[in-house]
Protein backbone atom coordinates (compact mmCIF):
# COMPACT_ATOMS: atom_id res chain seq x y z
CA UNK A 1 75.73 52.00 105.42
CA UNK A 2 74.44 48.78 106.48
CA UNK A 3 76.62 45.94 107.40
CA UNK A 4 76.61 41.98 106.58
CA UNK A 5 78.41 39.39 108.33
CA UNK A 6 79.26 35.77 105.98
CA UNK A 7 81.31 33.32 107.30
CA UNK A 8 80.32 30.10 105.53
CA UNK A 9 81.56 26.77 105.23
CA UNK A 10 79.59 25.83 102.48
CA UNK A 11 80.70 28.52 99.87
CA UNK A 12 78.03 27.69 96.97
CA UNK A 13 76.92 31.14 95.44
CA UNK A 14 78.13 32.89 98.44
CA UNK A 15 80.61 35.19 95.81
CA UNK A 16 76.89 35.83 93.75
CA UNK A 17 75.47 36.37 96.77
CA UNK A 18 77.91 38.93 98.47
CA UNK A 19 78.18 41.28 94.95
CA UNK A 20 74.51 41.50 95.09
CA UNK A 21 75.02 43.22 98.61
CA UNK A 22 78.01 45.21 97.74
CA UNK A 23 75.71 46.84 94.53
CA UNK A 24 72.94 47.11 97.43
CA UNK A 25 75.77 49.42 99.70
CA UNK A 26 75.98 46.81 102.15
CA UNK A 27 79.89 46.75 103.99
CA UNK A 28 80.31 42.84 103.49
CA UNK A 29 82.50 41.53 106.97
CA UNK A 30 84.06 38.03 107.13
CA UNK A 31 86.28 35.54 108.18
CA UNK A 32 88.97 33.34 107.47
CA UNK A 33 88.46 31.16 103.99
CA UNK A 34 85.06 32.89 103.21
CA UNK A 35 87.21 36.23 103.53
CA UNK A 36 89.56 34.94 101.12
CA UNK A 37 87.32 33.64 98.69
CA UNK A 38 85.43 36.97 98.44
CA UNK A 39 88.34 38.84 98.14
CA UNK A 40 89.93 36.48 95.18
CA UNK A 41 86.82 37.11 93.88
CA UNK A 42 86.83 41.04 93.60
CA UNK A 43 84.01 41.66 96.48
CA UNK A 44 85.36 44.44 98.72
CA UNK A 45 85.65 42.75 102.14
CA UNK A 46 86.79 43.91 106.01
CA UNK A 47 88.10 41.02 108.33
CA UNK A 48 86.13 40.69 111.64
CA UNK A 49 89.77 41.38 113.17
CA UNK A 50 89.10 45.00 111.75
CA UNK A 51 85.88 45.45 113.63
CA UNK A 52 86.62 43.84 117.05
CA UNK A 53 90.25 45.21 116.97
CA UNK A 54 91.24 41.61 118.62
CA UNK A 55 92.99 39.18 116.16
CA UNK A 56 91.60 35.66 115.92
CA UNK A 57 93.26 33.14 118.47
CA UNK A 58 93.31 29.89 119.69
CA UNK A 59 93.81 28.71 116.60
CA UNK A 60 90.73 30.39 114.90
CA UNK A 61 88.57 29.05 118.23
CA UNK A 62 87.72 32.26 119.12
CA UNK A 63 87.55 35.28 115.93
CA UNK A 64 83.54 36.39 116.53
CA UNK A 65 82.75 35.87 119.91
CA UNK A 66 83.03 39.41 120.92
CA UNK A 67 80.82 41.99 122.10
CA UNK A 68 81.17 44.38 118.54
CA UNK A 69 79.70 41.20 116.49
CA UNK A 70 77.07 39.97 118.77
CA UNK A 71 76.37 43.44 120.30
CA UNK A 72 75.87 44.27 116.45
CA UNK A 73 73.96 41.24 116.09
CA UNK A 74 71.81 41.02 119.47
CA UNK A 75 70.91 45.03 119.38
CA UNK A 76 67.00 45.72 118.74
CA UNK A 77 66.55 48.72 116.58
CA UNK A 78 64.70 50.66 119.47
CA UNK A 79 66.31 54.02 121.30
CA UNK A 80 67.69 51.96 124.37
CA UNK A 81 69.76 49.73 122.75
CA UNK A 82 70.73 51.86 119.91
CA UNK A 83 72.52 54.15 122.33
CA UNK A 84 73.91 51.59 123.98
CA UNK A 85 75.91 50.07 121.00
CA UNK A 86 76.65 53.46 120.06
CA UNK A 87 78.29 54.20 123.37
CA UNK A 88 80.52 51.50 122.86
CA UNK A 89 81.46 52.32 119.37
CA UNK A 90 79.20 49.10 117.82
CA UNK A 91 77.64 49.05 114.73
CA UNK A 92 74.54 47.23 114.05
CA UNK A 93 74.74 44.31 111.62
CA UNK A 94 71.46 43.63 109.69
CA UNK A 95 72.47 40.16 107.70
CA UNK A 96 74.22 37.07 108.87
CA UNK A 97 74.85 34.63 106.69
CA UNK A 98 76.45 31.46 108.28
CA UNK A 99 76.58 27.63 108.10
CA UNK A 100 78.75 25.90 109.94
CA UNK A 101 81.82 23.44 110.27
CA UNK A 102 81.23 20.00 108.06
CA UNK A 103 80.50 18.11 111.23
CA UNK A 104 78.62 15.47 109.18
CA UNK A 105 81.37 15.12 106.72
CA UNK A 106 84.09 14.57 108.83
CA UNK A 107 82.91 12.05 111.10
CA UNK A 108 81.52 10.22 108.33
CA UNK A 109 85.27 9.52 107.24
CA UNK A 110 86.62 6.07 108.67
CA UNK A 111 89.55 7.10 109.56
CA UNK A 112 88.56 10.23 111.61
CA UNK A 113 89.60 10.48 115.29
CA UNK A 114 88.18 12.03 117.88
CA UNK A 115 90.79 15.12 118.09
CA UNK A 116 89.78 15.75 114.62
CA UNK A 117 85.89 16.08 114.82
CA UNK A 118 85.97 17.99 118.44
CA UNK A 119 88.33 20.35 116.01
CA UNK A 120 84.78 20.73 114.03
CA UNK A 121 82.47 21.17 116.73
CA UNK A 122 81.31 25.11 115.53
CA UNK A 123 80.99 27.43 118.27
CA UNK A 124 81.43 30.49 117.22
CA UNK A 125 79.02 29.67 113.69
CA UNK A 126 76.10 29.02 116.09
CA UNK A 127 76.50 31.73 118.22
CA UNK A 128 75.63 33.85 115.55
CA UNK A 129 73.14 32.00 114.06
CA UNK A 130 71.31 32.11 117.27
CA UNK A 131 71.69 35.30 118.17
CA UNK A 132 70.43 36.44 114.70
CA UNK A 133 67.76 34.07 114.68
CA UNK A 134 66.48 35.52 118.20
CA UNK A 135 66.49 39.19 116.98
CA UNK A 136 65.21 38.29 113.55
CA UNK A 137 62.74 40.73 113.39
CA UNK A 138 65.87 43.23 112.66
CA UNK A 139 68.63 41.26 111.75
CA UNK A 140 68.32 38.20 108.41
CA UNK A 141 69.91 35.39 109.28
CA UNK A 142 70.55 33.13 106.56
CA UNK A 143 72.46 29.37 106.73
CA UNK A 144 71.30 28.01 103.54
CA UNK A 145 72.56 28.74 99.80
CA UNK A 146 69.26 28.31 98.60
CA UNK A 147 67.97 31.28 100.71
CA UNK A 148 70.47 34.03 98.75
CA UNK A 149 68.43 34.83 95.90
CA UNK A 150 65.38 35.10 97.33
CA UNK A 151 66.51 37.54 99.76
CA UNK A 152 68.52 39.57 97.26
CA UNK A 153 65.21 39.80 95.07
CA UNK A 154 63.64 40.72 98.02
CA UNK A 155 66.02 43.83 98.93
CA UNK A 156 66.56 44.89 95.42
CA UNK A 157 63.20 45.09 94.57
CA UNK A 158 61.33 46.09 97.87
CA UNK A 159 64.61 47.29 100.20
CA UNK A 160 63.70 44.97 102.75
CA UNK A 161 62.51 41.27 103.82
CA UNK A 162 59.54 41.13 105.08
CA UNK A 163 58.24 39.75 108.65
CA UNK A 164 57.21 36.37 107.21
CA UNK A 165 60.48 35.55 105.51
CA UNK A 166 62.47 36.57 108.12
CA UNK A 167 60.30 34.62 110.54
CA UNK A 168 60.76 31.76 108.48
CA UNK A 169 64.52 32.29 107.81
CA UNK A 170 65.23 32.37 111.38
CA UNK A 171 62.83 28.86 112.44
CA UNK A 172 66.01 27.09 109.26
CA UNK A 173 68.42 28.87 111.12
CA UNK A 174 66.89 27.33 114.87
CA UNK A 175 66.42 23.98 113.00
CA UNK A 176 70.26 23.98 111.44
CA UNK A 177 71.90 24.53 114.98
CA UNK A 178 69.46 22.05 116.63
CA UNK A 179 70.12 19.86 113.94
CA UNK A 180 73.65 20.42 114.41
CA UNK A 181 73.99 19.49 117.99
CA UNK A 182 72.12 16.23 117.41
CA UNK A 183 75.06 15.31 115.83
CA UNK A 184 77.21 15.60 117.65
CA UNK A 185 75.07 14.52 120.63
CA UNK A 186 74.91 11.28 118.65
CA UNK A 187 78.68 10.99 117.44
CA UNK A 188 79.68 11.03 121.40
CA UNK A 189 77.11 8.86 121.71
CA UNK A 190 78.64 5.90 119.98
CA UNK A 191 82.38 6.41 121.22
CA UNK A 192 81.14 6.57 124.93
CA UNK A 193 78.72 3.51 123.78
CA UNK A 194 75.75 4.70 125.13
CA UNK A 195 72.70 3.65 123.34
CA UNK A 196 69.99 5.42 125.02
CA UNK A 197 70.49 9.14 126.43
CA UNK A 198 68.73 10.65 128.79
CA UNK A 199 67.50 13.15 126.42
CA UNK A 200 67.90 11.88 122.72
CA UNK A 201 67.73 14.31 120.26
CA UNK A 202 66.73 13.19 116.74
CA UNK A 203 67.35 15.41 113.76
CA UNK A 204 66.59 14.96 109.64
CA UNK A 205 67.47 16.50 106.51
CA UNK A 206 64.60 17.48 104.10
CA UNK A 207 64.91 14.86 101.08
CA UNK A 208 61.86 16.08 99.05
CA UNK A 209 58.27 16.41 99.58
CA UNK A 210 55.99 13.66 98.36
CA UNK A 211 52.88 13.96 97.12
CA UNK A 212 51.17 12.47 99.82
CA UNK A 213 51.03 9.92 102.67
CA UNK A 214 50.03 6.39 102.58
CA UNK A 215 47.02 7.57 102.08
CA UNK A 216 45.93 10.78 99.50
CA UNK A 217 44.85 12.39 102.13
CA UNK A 218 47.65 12.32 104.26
CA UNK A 219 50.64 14.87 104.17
CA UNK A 220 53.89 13.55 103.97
CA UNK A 221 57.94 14.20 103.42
CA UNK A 222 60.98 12.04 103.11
CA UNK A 223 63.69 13.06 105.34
CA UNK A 224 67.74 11.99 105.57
CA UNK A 225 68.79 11.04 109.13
CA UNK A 226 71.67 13.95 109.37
CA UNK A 227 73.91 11.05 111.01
CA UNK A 228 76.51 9.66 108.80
CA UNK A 229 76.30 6.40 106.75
CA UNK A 230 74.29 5.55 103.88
CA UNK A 231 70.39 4.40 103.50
CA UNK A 232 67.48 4.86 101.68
CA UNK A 233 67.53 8.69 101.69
CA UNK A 234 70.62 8.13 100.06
CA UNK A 235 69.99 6.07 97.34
CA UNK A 236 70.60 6.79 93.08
CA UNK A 237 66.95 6.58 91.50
CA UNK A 238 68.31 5.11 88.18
CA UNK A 239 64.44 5.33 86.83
CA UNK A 240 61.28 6.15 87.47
CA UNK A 241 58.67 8.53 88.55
CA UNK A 242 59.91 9.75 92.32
CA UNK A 243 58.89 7.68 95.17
CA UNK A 244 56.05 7.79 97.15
CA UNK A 245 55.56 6.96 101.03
CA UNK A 246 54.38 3.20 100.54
CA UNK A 247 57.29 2.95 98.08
CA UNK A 248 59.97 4.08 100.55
CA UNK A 249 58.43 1.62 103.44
CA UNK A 250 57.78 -1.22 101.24
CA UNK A 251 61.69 -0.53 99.55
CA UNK A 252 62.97 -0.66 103.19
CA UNK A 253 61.25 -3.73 103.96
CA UNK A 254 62.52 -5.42 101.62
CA UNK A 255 66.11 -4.32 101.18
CA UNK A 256 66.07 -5.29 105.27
CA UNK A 257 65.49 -8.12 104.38
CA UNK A 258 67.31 -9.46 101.74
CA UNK A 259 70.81 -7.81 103.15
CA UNK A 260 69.85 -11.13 105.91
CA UNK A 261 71.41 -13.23 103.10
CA UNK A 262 75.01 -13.97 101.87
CA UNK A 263 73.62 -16.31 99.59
CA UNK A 264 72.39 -14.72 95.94
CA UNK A 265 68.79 -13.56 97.02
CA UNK A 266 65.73 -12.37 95.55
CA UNK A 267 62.55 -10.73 97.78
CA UNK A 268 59.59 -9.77 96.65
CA UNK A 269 57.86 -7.36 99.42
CA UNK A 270 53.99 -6.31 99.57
CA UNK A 271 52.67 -4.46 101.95
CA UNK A 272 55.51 -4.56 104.33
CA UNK A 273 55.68 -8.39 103.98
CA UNK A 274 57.94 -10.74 102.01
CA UNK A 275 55.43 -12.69 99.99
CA UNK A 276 58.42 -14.25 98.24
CA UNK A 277 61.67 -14.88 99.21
CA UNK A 278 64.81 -17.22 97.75
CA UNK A 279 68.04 -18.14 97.75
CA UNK A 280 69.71 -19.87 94.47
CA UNK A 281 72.96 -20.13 92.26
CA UNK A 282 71.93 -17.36 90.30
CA UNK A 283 70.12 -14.29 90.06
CA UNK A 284 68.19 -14.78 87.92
CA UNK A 285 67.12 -18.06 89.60
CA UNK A 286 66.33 -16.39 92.76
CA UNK A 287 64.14 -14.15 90.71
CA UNK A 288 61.82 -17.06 90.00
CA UNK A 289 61.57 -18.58 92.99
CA UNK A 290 60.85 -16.16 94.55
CA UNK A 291 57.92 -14.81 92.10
CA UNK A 292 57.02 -18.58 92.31
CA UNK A 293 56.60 -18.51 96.28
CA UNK A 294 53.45 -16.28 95.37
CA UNK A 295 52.66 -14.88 91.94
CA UNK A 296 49.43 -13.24 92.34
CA UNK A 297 50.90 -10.82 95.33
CA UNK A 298 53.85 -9.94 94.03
CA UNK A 299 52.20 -7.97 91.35
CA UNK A 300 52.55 -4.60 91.86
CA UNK A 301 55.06 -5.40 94.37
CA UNK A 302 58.99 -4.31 95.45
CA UNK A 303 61.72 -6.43 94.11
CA UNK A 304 65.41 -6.26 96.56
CA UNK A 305 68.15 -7.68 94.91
CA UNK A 306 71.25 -8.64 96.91
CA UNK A 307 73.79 -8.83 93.66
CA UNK A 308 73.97 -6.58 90.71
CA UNK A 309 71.32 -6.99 88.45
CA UNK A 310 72.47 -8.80 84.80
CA UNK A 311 70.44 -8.67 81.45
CA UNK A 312 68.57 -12.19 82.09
CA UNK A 313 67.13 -11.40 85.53
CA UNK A 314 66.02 -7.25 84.65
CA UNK A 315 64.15 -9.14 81.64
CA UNK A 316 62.37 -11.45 84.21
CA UNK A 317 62.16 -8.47 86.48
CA UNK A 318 60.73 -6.33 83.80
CA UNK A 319 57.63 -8.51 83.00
CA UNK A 320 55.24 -8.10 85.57
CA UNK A 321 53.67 -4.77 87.22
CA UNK A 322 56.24 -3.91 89.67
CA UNK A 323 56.18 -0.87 91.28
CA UNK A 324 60.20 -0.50 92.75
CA UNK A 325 63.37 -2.63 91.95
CA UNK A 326 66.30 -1.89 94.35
CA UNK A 327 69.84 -3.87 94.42
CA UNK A 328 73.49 -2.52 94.94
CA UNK A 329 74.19 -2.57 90.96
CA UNK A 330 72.77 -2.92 87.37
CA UNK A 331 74.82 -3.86 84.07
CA UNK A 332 74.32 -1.77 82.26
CA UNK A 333 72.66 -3.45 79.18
CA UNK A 334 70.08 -4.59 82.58
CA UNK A 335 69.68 -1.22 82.94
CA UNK A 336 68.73 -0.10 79.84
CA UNK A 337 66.24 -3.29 79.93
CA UNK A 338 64.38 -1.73 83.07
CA UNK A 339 64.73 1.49 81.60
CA UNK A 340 62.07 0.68 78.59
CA UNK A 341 59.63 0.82 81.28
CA UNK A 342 59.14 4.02 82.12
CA UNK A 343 57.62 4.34 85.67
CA UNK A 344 59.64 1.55 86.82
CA UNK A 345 61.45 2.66 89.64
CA UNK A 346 64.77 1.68 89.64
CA UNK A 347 67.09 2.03 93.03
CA UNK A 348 70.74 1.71 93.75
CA UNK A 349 72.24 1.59 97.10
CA UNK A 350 75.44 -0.46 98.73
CA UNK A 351 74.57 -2.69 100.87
CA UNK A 352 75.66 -1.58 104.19
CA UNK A 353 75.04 -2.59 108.04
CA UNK A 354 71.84 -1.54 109.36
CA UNK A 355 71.24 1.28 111.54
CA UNK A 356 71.71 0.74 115.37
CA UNK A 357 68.52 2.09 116.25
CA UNK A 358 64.99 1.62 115.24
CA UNK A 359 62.44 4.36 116.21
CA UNK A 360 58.36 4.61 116.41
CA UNK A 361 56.29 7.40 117.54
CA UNK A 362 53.26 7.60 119.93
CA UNK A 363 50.79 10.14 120.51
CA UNK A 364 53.16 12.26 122.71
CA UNK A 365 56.41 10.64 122.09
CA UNK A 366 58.66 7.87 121.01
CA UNK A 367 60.00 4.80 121.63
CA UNK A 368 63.54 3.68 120.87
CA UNK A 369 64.96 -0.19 120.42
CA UNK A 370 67.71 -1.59 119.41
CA UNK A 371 68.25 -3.02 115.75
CA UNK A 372 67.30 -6.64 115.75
CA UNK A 373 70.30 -7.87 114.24
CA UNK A 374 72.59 -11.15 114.70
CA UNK A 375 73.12 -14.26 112.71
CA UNK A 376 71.56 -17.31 113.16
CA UNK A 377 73.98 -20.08 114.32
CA UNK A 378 72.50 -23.48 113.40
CA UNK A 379 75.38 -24.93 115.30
CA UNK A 380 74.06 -23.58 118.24
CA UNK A 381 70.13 -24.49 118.02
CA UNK A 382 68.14 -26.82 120.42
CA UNK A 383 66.93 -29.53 119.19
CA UNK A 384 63.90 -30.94 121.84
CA UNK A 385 62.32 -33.62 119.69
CA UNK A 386 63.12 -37.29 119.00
CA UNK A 387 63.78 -36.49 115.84
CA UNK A 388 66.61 -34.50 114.62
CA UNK A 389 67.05 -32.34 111.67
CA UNK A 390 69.24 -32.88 108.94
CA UNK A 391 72.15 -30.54 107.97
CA UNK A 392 69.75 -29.63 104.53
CA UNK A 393 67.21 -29.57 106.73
CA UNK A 394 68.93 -27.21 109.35
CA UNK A 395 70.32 -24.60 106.64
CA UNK A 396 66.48 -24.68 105.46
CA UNK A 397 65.10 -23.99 108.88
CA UNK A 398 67.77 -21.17 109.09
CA UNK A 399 66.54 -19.38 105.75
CA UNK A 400 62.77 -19.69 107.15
CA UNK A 401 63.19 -17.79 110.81
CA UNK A 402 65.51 -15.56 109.05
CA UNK A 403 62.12 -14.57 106.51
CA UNK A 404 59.65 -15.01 109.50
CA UNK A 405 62.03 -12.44 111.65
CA UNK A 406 61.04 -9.76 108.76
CA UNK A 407 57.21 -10.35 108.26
CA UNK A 408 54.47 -9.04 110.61
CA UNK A 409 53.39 -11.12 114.08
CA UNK A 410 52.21 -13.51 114.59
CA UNK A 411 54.78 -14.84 111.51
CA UNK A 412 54.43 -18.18 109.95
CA UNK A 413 56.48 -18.66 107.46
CA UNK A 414 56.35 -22.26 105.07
CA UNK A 415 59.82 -22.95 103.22
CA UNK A 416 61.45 -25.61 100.98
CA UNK A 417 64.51 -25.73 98.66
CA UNK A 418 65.43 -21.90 99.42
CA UNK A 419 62.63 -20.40 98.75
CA UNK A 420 59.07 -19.20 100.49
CA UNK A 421 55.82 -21.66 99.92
CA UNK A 422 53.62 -20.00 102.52
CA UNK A 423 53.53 -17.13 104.57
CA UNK A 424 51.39 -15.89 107.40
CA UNK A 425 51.24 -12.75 108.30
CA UNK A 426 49.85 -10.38 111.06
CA UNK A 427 47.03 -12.52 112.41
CA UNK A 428 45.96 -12.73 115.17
CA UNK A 429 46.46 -15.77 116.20
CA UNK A 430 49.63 -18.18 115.53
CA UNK A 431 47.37 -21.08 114.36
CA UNK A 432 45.38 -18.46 111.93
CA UNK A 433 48.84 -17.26 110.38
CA UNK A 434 49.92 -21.30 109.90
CA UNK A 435 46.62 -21.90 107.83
CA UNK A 436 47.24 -19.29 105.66
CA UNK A 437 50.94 -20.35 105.22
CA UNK A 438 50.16 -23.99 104.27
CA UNK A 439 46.99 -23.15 102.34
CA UNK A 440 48.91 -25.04 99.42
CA UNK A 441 49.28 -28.51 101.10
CA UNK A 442 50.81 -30.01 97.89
CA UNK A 443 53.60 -27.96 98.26
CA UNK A 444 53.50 -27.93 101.86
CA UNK A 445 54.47 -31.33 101.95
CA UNK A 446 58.47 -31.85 102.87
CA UNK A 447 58.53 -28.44 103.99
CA UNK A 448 60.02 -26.13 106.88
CA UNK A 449 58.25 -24.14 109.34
CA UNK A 450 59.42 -21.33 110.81
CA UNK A 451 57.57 -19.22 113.86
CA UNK A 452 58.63 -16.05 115.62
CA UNK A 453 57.38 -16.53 118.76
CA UNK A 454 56.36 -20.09 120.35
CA UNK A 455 53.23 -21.60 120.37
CA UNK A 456 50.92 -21.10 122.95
CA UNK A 457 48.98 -24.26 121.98
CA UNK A 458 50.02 -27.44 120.21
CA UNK A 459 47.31 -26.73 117.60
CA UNK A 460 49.94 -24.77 114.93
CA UNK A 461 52.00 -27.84 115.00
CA UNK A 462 48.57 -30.38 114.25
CA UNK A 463 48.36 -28.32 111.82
CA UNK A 464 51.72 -28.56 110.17
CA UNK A 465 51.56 -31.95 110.69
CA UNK A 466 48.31 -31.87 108.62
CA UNK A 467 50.05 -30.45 105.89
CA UNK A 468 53.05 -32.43 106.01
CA UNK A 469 55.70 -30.43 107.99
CA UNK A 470 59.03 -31.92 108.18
CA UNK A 471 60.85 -29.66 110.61
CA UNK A 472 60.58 -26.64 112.98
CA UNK A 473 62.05 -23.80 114.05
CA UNK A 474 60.51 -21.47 116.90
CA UNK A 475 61.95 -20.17 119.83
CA UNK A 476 60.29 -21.58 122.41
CA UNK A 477 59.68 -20.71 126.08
CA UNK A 478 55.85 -21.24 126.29
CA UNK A 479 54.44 -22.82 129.93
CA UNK A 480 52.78 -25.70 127.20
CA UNK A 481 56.19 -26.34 125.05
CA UNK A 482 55.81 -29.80 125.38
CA UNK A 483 52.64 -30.31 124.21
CA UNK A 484 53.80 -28.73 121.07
CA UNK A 485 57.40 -31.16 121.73
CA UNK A 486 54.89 -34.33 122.18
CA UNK A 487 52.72 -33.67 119.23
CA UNK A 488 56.13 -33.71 116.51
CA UNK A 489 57.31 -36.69 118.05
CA UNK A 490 54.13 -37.92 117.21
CA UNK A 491 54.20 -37.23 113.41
CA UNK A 492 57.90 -37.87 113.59
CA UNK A 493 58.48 -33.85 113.12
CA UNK A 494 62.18 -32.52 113.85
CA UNK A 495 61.77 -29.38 116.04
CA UNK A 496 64.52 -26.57 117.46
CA UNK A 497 64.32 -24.01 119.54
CA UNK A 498 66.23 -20.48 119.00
CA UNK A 499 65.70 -19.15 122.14
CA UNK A 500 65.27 -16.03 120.22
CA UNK A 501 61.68 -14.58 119.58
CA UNK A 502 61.37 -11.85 116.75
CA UNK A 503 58.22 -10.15 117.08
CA UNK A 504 57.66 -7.21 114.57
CA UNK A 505 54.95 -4.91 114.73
């Protein structure tokens, strides 16, 4: 008779799963709940207590870690070890099928302490899964649902798995316990407050596969970061055909953004940048200025929404080409408005804090930063001019850097009554990115500016003066400052300082 071992925490089909074995002749061993559950159920089931002859203890810390399961587990089907386990009265177990303690789950509960998730740190779970994984060539390990039926088709119709699936079966099981441990890695993490470890492990859940890259020729897959909280992976597509890569970057760019704002906001997001972004009373509103800031590249665009969508702004929102709408909530007549267009994708997600961390990889590696996040304090900005800014003209100035902190350096971005006129984006050179944000001098006129870095040069602000720049915002620190500081007094241009540069790459 051959023998199975299930001890799951995650008990979907695992009742299906173990009858299937039973009618195969397999002696189905357990523990605790899963024991339980499978014997409610009918399925005729031994305790692990029965094999070791040692009764769990410690409070069900230690039940498997004994030398009959993992001697069972760990034996290779050759002579040697075969008489081995048979001189100590072992018998050979040939399926394990274990997932382990809802690490994820717990933690992600607010009011979780730290006695409570070290009570569901799984040892025992990936003991087994390891050692089942490393002699998978004679043992199936299995520590996903969705694994059952394929292996019970497998043994009912060919008695056996073969050496692919079980190679394959064991790399999820190596992946769930490495995944595992970056967990909790990461949980102790944040209580000790230590940011960067000296060996940081990063793990991700398997969302779906897309159907390609940002390119067609590119492979690509969208994964959840197995770390509690809530983001994109997480949000409810309300509409739509499923989202591609430049989708899920362009969606994050945006809804990055516009979570900046407390004020009703509307961004419109193309290629990574904001080519519109406002503020206003009303949704709707915010909507148009912001499609206003620059109509011909939103089409086709994102649209982030920081208020739930009503009936008058999804009709303005349904108009053009757009390619993704995300905002925390729809009424639901608005939803049945973006609805009517069918490959509209349509995103909800609450608007939450954004991660601590931000990662990018290089050939070989990756680097690690932390978020950049903090408000902007106008109450606390240096003004270096003659001139000063007004309180409007402050709280404009404010809404500017806060866009220009989210678009690609070197950032210029052009503002006026809460919304975007200009923006200048990944050039080269800061004067290049300030022509193409005041390429519309009409409207440039009475404007804000806002930079990300300073200006090397006093030639940016000649040319905002040009245009008819009213006030500045840049966080200075350049060896030539005050050129660019003697030039606005010149024109009679207010200018601050941040002290705060915002580079984004």
């Amino acid at each position: 008779m051959k023998r199975a071992l299930i001890s799951v925490s995650n008990k979907d089909g695992v009742i299906e799963f173990a009858r299937g074995l039973e009618e195969l002749g397999y002696e189905i061993v357990s523990t605790g709940g899963t024991y339980r559950t499978l014997q409610e159920a009918g399925v005729k089931v031994s305790q692990v207590a029965d094999i070791t002859g040692f009764p769990e203890i410690l409070d069900g810390r230690v039940k498997t870690l004994h030398p009959k399961i993992h001697g069972g587990i760990l034996a290779r089907r050759i002579p040697e070890h075969l008489s081995q386990i048979e001189a100590n009265d072992i018998q050979p177990i040939d399926i394990v099928a274990v997932n382990l303690y809802p690490f994820r789950e717990t933690i992600a509960r607010p009011d979780v302490t730290l006695e409570e998730a070290i009570e569901n740190i799984d040892i025992g779970g990936p003991t087994m899964v390891r050692s089942a994984a490393k002699n998978y060539q004679d043992v199936i390990i299995i520590v996903k649902p969705e694994f059952y039926s394929s292996v019970l088709h497998e043994l009912q119709t060919k008695g056996n798995v073969d050496k692919k699936m079980r190679f394959r079966l064991a790399l999820e099981a190596f992946s769930h316990t490495a995944a595992y441990d970056a967990m909790i890695s990461s949980y102790l993490a944040k209580i000790d407050g230590e940011m960067f470890l000296d060996n940081m492990v990063l793990a991700g859940e398997k969302v779906y596969e897309l159907r390609y890259g940002e390119n067609p020729h590119q492979k690509a897959c969208f994964y959840r970061s197995m770390n509690p909280g809530l983001g994109l992976a997480d949000v409810k597509q309300l509409n739509g055909k499923e989202l591609s890569y430049n989708n899920i970057i362009d969606t994050q760019a945006g809804w990055a953004l516009v979570k900046e704002f407390e004020d009703t906001a509307c961004v419109i997001i193309k290629h990574t940048n904001p080519c519109g972004t406002a503020v206003a009373e009303t949704l709707a509103e915010a909507y148009d200025k912001a499609f206003a800031g620059d109509p011909v590249s939103a089409f086709g665009g994102i649209i982030a929404f920081n208020r739930s969508v009503d009936l008058v702004t999804a009709r303005k929102a349904a108009e053009p080409f757009m390619e993704c709408i995300i905002a925390p909530g729809y009424d639901d007549d608005a939803l049945e408005c973006l609805r009517s267009k069918k490959n509209l994708r349509v995103l909800e997600l609450p608007i939450l804090p954004a991660d601590d961390l931000q990662i990018k990889t290089v050939d070989g590696g990756f680097v690690v930063q932390q978020s950049d996040q903090g408000e902007l304090d106008i109450n606390h900005l240096k003004v270096v001019t003659e001139t000063a800014p007004t309180l409007d003209e402050l709280k404009e100035l404010a809404f500017a850097m806060k866009v220009a902190k989210h678009v690609k350096s070197n950032a210029i971005v052009v503002a006026k009554d809460g919304m975007t006129i200009g923006v200048g984006a990944g050039q080269m050179n800061r004067v290049g990115s300030a022509e193409i944000a005041m390429q519309d001098r009409e409207k440039c006129k009475g404007a804000v500016m806002a930079s990300d870095a300073f200006f090397p040069f006093k030639d940016t602000v000649e040319a905002a003066a040009a245009a008819g720049i009213r006030a500045i915002i840049q966080p200075g620190g350049s060896i030539r400052d005050q050129e660019s500081i003697d030039e606005c007094n010149q024109h009679g241009i207010a200018m601050v300082f941040t002290g705060i540069r915002h580079f984004k790459h």
